[in-house]
C-alpha atoms as a PDB file:
ATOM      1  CA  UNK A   1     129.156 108.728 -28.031  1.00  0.00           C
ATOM      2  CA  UNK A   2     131.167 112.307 -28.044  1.00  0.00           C
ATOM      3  CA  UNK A   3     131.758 113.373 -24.776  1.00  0.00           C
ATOM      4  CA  UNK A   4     130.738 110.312 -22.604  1.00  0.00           C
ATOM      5  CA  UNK A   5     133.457 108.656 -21.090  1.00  0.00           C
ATOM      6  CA  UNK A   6     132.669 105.457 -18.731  1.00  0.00           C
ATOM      7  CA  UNK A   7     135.688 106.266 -16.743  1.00  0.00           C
ATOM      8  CA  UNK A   8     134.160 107.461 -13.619  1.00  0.00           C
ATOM      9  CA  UNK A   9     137.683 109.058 -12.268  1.00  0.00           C
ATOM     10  CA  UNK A  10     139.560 107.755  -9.166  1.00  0.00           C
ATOM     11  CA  UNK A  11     137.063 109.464  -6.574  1.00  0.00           C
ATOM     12  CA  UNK A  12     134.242 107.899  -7.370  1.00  0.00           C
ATOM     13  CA  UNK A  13     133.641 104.061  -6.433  1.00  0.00           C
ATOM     14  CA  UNK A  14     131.780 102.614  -9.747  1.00  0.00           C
ATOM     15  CA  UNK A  15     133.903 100.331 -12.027  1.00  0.00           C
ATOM     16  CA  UNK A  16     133.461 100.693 -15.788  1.00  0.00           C
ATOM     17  CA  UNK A  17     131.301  97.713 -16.265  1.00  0.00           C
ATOM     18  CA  UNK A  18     128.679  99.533 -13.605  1.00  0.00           C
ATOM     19  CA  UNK A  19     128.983 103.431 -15.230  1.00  0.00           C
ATOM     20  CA  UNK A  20     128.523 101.546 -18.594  1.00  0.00           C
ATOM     21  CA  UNK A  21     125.389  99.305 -17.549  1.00  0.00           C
ATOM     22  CA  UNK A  22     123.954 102.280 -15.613  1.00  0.00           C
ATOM     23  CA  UNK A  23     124.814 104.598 -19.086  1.00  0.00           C
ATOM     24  CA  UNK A  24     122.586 102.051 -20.685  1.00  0.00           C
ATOM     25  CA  UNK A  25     119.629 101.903 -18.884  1.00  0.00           C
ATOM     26  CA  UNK A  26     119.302 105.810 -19.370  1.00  0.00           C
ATOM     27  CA  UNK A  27     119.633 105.696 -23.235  1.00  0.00           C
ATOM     28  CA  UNK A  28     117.199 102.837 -23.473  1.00  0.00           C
ATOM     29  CA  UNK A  29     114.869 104.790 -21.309  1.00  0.00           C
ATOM     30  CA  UNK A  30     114.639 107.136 -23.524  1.00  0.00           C
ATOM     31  CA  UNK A  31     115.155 109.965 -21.354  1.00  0.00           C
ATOM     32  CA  UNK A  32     118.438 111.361 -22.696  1.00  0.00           C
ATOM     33  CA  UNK A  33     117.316 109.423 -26.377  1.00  0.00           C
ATOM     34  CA  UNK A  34     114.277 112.454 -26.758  1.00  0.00           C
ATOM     35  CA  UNK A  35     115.353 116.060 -25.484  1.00  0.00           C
ATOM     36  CA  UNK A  36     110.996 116.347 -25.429  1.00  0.00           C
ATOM     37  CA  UNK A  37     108.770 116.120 -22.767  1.00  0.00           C
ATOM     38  CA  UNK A  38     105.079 116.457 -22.446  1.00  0.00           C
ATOM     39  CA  UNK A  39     103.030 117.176 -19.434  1.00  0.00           C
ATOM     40  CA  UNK A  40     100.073 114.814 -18.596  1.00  0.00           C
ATOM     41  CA  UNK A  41      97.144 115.956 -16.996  1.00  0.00           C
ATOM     42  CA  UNK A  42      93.479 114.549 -16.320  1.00  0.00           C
ATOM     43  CA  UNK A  43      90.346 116.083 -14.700  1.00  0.00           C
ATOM     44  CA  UNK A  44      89.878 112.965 -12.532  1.00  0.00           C
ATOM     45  CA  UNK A  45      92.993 113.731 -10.408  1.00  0.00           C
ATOM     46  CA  UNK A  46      93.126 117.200  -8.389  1.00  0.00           C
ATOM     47  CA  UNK A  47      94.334 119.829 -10.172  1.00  0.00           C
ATOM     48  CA  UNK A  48      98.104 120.795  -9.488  1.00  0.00           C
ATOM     49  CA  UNK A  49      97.968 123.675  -6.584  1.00  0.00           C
ATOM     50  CA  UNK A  50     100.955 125.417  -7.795  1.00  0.00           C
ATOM     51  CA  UNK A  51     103.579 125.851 -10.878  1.00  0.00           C
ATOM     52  CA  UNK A  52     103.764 122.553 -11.547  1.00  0.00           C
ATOM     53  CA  UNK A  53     101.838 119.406 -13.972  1.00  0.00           C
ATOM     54  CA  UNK A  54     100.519 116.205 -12.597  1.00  0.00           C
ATOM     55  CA  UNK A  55     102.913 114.187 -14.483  1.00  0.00           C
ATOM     56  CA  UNK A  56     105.052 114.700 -17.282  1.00  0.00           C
ATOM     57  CA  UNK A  57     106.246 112.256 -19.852  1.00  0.00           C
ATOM     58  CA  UNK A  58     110.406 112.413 -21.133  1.00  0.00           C
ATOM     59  CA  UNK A  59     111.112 109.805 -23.396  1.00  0.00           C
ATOM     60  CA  UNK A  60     108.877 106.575 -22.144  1.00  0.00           C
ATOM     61  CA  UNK A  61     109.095 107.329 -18.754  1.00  0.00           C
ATOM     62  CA  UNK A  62     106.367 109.050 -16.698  1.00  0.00           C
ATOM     63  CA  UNK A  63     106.855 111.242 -13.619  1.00  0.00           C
ATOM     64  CA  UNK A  64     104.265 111.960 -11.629  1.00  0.00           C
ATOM     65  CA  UNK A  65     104.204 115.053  -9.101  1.00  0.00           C
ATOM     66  CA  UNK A  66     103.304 114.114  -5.658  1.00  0.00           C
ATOM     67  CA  UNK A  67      99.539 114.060  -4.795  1.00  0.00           C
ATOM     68  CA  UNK A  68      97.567 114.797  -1.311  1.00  0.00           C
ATOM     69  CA  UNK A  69      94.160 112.690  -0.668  1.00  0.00           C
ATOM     70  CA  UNK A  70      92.435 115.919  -2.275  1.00  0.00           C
ATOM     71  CA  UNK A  71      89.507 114.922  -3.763  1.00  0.00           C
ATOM     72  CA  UNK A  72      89.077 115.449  -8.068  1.00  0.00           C
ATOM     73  CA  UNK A  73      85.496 116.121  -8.153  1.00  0.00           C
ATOM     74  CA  UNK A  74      85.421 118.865  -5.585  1.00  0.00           C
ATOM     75  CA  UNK A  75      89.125 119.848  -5.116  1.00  0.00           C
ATOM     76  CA  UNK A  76      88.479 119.940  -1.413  1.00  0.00           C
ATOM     77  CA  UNK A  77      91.063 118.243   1.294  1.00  0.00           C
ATOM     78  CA  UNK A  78      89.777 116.598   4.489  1.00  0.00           C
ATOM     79  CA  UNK A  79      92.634 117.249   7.043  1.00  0.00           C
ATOM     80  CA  UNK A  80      90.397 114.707   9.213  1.00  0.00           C
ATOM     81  CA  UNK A  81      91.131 111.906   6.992  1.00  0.00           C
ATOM     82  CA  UNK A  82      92.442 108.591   8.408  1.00  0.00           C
ATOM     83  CA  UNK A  83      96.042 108.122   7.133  1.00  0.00           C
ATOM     84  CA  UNK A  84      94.082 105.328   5.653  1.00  0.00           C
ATOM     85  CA  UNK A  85      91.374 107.179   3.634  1.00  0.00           C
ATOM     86  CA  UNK A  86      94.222 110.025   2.659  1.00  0.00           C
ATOM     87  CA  UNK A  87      96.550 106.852   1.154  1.00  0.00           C
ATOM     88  CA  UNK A  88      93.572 105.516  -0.476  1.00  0.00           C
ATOM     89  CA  UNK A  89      92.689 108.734  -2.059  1.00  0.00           C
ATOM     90  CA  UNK A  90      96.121 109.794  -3.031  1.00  0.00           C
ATOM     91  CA  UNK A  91      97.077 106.451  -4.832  1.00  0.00           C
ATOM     92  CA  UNK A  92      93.386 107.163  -6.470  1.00  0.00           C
ATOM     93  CA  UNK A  93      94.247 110.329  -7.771  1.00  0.00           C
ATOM     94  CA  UNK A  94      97.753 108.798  -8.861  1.00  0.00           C
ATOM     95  CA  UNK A  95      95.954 105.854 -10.956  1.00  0.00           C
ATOM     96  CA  UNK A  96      94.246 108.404 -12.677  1.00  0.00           C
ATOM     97  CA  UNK A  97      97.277 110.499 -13.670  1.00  0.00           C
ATOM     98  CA  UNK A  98      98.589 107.029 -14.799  1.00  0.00           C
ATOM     99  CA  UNK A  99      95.462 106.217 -16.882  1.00  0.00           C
ATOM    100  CA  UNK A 100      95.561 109.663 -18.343  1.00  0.00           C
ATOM    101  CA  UNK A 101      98.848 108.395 -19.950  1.00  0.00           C
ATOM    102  CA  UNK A 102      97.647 105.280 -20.767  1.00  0.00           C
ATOM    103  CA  UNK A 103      98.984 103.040 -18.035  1.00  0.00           C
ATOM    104  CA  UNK A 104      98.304 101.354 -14.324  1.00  0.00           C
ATOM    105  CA  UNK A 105      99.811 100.542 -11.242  1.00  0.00           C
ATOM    106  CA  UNK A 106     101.988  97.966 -13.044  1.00  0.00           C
ATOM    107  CA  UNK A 107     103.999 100.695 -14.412  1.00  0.00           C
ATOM    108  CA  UNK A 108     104.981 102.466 -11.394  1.00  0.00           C
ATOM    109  CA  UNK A 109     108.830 101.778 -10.642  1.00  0.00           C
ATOM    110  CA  UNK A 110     109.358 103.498  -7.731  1.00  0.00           C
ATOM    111  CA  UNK A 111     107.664 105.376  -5.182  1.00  0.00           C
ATOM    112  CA  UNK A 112     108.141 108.466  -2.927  1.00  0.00           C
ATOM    113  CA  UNK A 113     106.384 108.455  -0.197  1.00  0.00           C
ATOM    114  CA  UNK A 114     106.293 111.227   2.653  1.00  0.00           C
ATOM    115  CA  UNK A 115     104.752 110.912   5.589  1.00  0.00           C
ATOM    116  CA  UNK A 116     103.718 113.748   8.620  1.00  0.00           C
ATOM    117  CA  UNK A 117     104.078 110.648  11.073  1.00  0.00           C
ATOM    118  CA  UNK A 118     106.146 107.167  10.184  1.00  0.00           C
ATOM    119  CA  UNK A 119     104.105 105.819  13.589  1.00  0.00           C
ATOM    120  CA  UNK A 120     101.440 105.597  11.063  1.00  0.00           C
ATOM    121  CA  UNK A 121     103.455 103.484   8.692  1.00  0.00           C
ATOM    122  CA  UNK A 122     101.934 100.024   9.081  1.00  0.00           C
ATOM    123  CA  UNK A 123      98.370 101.234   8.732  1.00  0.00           C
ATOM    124  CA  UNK A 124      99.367 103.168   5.397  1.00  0.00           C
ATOM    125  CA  UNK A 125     101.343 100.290   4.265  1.00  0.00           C
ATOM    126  CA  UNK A 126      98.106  98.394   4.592  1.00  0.00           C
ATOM    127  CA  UNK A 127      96.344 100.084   2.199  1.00  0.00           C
ATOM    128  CA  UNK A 128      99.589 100.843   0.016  1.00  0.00           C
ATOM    129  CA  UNK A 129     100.295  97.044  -0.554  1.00  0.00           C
ATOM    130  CA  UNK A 130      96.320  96.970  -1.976  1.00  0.00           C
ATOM    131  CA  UNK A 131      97.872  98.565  -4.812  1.00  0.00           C
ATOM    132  CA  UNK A 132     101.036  97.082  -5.422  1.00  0.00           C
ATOM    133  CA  UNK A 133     100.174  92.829  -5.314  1.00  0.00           C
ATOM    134  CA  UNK A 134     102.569  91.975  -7.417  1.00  0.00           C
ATOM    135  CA  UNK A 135     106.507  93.567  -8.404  1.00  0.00           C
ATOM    136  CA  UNK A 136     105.794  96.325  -6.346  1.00  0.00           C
ATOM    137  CA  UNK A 137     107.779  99.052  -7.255  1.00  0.00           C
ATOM    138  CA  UNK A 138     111.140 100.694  -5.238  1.00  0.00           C
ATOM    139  CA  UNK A 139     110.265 102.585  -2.826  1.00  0.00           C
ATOM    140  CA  UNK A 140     111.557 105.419   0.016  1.00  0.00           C
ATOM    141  CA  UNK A 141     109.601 106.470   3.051  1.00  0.00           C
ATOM    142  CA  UNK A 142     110.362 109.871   4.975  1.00  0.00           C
ATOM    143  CA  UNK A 143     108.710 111.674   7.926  1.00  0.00           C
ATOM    144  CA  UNK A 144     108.962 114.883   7.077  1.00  0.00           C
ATOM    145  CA  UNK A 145     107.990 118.200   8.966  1.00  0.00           C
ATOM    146  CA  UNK A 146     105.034 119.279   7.082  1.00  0.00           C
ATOM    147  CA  UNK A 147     102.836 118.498   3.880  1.00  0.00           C
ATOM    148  CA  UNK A 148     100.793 120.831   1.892  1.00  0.00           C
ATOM    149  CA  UNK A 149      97.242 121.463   3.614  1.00  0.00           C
ATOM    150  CA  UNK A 150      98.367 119.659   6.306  1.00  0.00           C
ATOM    151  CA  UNK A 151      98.246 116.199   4.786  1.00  0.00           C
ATOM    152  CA  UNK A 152      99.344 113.085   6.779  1.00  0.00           C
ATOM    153  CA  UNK A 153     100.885 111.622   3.294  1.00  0.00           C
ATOM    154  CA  UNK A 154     102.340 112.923  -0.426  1.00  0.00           C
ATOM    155  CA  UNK A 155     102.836 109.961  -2.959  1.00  0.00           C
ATOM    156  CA  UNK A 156     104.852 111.068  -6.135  1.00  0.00           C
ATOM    157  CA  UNK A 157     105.501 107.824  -8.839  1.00  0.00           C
ATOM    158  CA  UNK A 158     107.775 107.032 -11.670  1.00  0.00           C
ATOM    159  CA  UNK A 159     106.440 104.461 -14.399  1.00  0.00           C
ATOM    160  CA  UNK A 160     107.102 103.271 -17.610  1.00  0.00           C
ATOM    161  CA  UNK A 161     105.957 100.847 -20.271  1.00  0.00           C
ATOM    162  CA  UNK A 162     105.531  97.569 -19.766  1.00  0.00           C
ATOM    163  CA  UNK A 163     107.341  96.881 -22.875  1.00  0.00           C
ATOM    164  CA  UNK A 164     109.690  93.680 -23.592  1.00  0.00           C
ATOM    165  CA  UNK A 165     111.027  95.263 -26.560  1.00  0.00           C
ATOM    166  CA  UNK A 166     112.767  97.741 -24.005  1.00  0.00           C
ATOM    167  CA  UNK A 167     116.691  97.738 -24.684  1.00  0.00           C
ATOM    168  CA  UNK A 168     117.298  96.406 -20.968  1.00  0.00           C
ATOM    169  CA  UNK A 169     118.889  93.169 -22.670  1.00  0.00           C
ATOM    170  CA  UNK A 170     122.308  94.800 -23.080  1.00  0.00           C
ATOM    171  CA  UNK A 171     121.966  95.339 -19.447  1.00  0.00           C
ATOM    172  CA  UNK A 172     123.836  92.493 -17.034  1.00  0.00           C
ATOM    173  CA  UNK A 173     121.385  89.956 -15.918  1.00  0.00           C
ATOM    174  CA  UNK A 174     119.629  89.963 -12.549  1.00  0.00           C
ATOM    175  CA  UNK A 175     121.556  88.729  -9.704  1.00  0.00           C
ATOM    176  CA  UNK A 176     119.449  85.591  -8.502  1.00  0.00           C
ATOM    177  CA  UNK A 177     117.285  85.810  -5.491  1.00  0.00           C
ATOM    178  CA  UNK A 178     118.475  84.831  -2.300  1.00  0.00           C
END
């Protein structure tokens, strides 16, 4: 590969083996494979409220913009919302983004998730962990100052295929559970 060196330089704290392994994963992703990228949108999920698409697609992975618990059918937002009902709605409108592309929860590989109040973590996480059973995805949680329409939560995804044909088998095996 011109111009890619796996020598990471003595200021940064990766050895070869990691820059190479981590070098891999992004070619077999696709992302740096296909310089394309299409945007994904559906009529069951809100539509994006600024410059922005609902998802786009680079390569096989799909990133989704961040969604509010604003309802598709009328585009309203009910600032009154449970942090319950407003995660339920926004992983709704996220599942649809996904199914636009053809794909489900099982493809999401991580999660973003922003929050207007982390004391209201363990009720979200409720209904969050409805959606994710089983290999839930990576995921970050933030309190942040404020949310777009005053939302108590913003979910944005990354999936990809579910596809065992994936070139992750150059990769280094797992390390075993603990």
């Amino acid at each position: 590969m011109a111009g890619v060196t796996t020598d990471p330089g003595p200021e940064v704290g990766m050895s070869k083996r990691t820059v190479e392994v981590l070098l891999g994963l992004i070619l077999s992703t696709g992302v740096l494979a296909s310089a394309q990228h299409r945007p994904i949108s559906t009529p069951d999920a809100p539509k994006a409220i600024g410059p922005y698409s609902q998802a786009i697609q680079a390569g096989n992975m799909v990133f989704l913009a961040g969604q509010i618990a604003i309802d598709p059918k009328t585009q309203q937002f009910n600032a009154d919302a449970s942090i319950e009902d407003q995660t339920r709605q926004t992983l709704e409108n996220l599942k649809a983004v996904l199914a636009a592309n053809g794909m489900t929860m099982r493809n999401v590989v991580s999660a973003s998730v922003f929050m207007k109040d982390l004391k209201e973590f363990a009720r979200m996480n409720t209904v969050y962990a409805t959606y994710f059973k089983e290999a839930p995805p990576a995921r970050a949680t933030v309190q942040v100052a404020a949310l777009p329409r005053d939302a108590k939560i913003e979910i944005s995804l990354i999936a990809m295929p579910l596809d065992p044909t994936r070139r992750h088998d150059q990769l280094e095996p797992p390390l075993p559970s603990r």
